[in-house]
C-alpha atoms as a PDB file:
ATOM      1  CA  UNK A   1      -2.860  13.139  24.745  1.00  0.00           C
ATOM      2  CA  UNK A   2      -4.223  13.983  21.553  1.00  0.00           C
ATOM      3  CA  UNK A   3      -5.548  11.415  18.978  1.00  0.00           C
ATOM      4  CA  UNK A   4      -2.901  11.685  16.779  1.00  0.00           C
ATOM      5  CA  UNK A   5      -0.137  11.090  19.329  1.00  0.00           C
ATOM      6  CA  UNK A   6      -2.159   8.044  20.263  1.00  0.00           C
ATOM      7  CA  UNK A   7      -2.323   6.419  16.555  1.00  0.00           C
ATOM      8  CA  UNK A   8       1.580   7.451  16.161  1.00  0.00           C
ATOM      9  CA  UNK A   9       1.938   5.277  19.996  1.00  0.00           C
ATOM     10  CA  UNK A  10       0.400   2.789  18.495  1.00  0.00           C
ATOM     11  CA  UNK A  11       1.599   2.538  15.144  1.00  0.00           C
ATOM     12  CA  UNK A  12       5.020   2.084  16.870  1.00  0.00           C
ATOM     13  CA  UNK A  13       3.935  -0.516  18.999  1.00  0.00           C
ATOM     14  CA  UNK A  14       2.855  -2.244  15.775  1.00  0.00           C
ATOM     15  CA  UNK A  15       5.968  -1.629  13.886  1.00  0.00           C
ATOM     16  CA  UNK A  16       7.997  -3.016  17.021  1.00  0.00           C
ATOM     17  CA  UNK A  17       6.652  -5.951  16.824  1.00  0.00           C
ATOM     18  CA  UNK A  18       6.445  -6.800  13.409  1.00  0.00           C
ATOM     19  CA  UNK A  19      10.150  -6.110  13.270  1.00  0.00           C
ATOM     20  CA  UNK A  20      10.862  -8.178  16.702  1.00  0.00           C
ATOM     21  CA  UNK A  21       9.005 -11.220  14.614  1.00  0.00           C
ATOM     22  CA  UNK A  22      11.551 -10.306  11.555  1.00  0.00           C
ATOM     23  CA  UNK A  23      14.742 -10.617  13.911  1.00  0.00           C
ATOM     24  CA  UNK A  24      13.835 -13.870  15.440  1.00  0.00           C
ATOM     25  CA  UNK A  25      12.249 -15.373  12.577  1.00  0.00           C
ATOM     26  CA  UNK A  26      13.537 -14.116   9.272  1.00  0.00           C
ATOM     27  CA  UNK A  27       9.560 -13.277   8.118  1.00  0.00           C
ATOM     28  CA  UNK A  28       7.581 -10.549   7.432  1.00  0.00           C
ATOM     29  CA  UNK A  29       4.389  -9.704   8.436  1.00  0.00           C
ATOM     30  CA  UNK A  30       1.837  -9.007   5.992  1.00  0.00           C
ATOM     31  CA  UNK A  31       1.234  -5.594   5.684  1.00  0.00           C
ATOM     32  CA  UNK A  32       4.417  -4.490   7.106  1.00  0.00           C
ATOM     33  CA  UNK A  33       4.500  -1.061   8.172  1.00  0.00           C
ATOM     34  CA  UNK A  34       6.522   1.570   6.667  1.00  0.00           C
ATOM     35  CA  UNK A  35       5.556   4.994   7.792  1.00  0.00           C
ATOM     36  CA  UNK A  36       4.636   6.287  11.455  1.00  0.00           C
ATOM     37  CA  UNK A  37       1.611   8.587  11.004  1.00  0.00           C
ATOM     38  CA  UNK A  38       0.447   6.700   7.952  1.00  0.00           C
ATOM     39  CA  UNK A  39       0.174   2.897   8.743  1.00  0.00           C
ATOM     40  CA  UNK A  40      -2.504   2.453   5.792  1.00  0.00           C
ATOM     41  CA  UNK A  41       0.698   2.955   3.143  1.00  0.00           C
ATOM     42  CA  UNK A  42       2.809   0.129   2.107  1.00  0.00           C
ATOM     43  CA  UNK A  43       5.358   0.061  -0.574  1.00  0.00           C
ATOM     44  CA  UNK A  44       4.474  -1.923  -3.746  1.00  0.00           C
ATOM     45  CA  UNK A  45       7.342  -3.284  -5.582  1.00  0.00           C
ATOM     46  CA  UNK A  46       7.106  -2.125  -9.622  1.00  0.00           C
ATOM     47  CA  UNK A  47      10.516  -3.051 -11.014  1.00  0.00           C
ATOM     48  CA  UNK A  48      10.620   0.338 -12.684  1.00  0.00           C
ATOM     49  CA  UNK A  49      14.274   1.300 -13.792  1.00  0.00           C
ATOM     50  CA  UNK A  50      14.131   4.721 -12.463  1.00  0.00           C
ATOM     51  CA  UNK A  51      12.012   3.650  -8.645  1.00  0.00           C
ATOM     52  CA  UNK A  52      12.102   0.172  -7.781  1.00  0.00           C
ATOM     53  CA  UNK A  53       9.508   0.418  -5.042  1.00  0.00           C
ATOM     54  CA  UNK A  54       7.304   2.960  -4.963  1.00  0.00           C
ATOM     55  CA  UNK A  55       4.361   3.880  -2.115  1.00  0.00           C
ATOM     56  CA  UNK A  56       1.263   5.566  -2.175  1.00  0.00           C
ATOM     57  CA  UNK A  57      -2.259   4.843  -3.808  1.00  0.00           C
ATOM     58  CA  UNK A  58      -2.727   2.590  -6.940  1.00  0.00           C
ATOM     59  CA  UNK A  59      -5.518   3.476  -9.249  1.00  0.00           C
ATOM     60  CA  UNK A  60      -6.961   2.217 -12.173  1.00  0.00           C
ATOM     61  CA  UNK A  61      -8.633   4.157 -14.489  1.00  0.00           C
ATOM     62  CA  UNK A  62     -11.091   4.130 -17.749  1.00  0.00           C
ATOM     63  CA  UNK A  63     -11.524   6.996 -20.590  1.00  0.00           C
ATOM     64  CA  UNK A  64     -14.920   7.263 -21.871  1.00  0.00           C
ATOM     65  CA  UNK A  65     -15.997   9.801 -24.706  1.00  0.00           C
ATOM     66  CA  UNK A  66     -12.661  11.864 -23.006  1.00  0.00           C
ATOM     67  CA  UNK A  67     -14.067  11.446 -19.641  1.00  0.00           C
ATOM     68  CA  UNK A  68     -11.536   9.730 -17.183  1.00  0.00           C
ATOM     69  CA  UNK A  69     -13.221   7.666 -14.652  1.00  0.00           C
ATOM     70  CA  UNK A  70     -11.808   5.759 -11.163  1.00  0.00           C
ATOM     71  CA  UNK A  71     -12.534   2.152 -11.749  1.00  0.00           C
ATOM     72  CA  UNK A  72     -10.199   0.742  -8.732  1.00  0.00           C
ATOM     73  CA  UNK A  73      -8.016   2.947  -6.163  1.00  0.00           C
ATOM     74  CA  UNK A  74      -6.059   1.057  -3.474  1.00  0.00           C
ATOM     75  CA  UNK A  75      -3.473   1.620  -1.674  1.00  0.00           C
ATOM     76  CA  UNK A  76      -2.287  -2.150  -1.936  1.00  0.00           C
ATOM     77  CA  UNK A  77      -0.877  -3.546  -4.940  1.00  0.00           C
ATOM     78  CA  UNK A  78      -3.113  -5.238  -7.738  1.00  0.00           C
ATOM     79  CA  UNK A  79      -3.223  -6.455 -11.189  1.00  0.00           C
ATOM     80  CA  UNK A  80      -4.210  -3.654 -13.713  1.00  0.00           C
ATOM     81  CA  UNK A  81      -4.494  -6.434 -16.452  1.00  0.00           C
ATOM     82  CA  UNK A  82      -6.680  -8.147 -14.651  1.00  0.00           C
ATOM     83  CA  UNK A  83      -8.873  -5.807 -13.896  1.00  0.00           C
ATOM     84  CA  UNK A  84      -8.489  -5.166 -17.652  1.00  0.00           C
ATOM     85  CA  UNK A  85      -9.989  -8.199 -18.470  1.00  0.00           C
ATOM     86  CA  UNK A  86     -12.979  -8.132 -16.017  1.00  0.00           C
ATOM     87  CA  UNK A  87     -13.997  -5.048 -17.355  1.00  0.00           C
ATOM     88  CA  UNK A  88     -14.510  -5.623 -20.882  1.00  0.00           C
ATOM     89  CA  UNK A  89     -17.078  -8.396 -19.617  1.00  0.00           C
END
């Protein structure tokens, strides 16, 4: 089998059991997976109007003298604000 088909295999074994644990017990599991051939990508809740949740990476990002720089990227959610603060330190 190739190496993909294995991580697919085993991304649904992963996603059958997180959602066995949601049927019995009414929680989810951190990181909850939402895709089969990318596991890494979970869906962050915004609260936008248009998208309500919306997947894929979060970055954070700082213009100096017009040149943009990547201060944070992750594909989990986090607190631009704070990072806001931190940086101005």
């Amino acid at each position: 089998m190739s190496q993909l088909l294995m991580l697919c295999i085993n991304n649904i074994n992963k996603i059958y059991i997180q959602q066995e644990k949601l049927y019995e017990t009414g929680e989810r599991s951190e990181g909850m997976i939402v895709g089969i051939d990318k596991a890494f990508l979970s869906p962050i809740v915004r609260g936008k109007e248009v998208k309500i949740v919306e997947s894929g990476a979060k970055v954070n990002m700082i213009q100096v003298d017009e040149i943009n720089l990547i201060e944070h990227f992750s594909y989990n959610a986090f607190n631009k604000g704070i990072r806001l603060i931190t940086q101005n330190k």
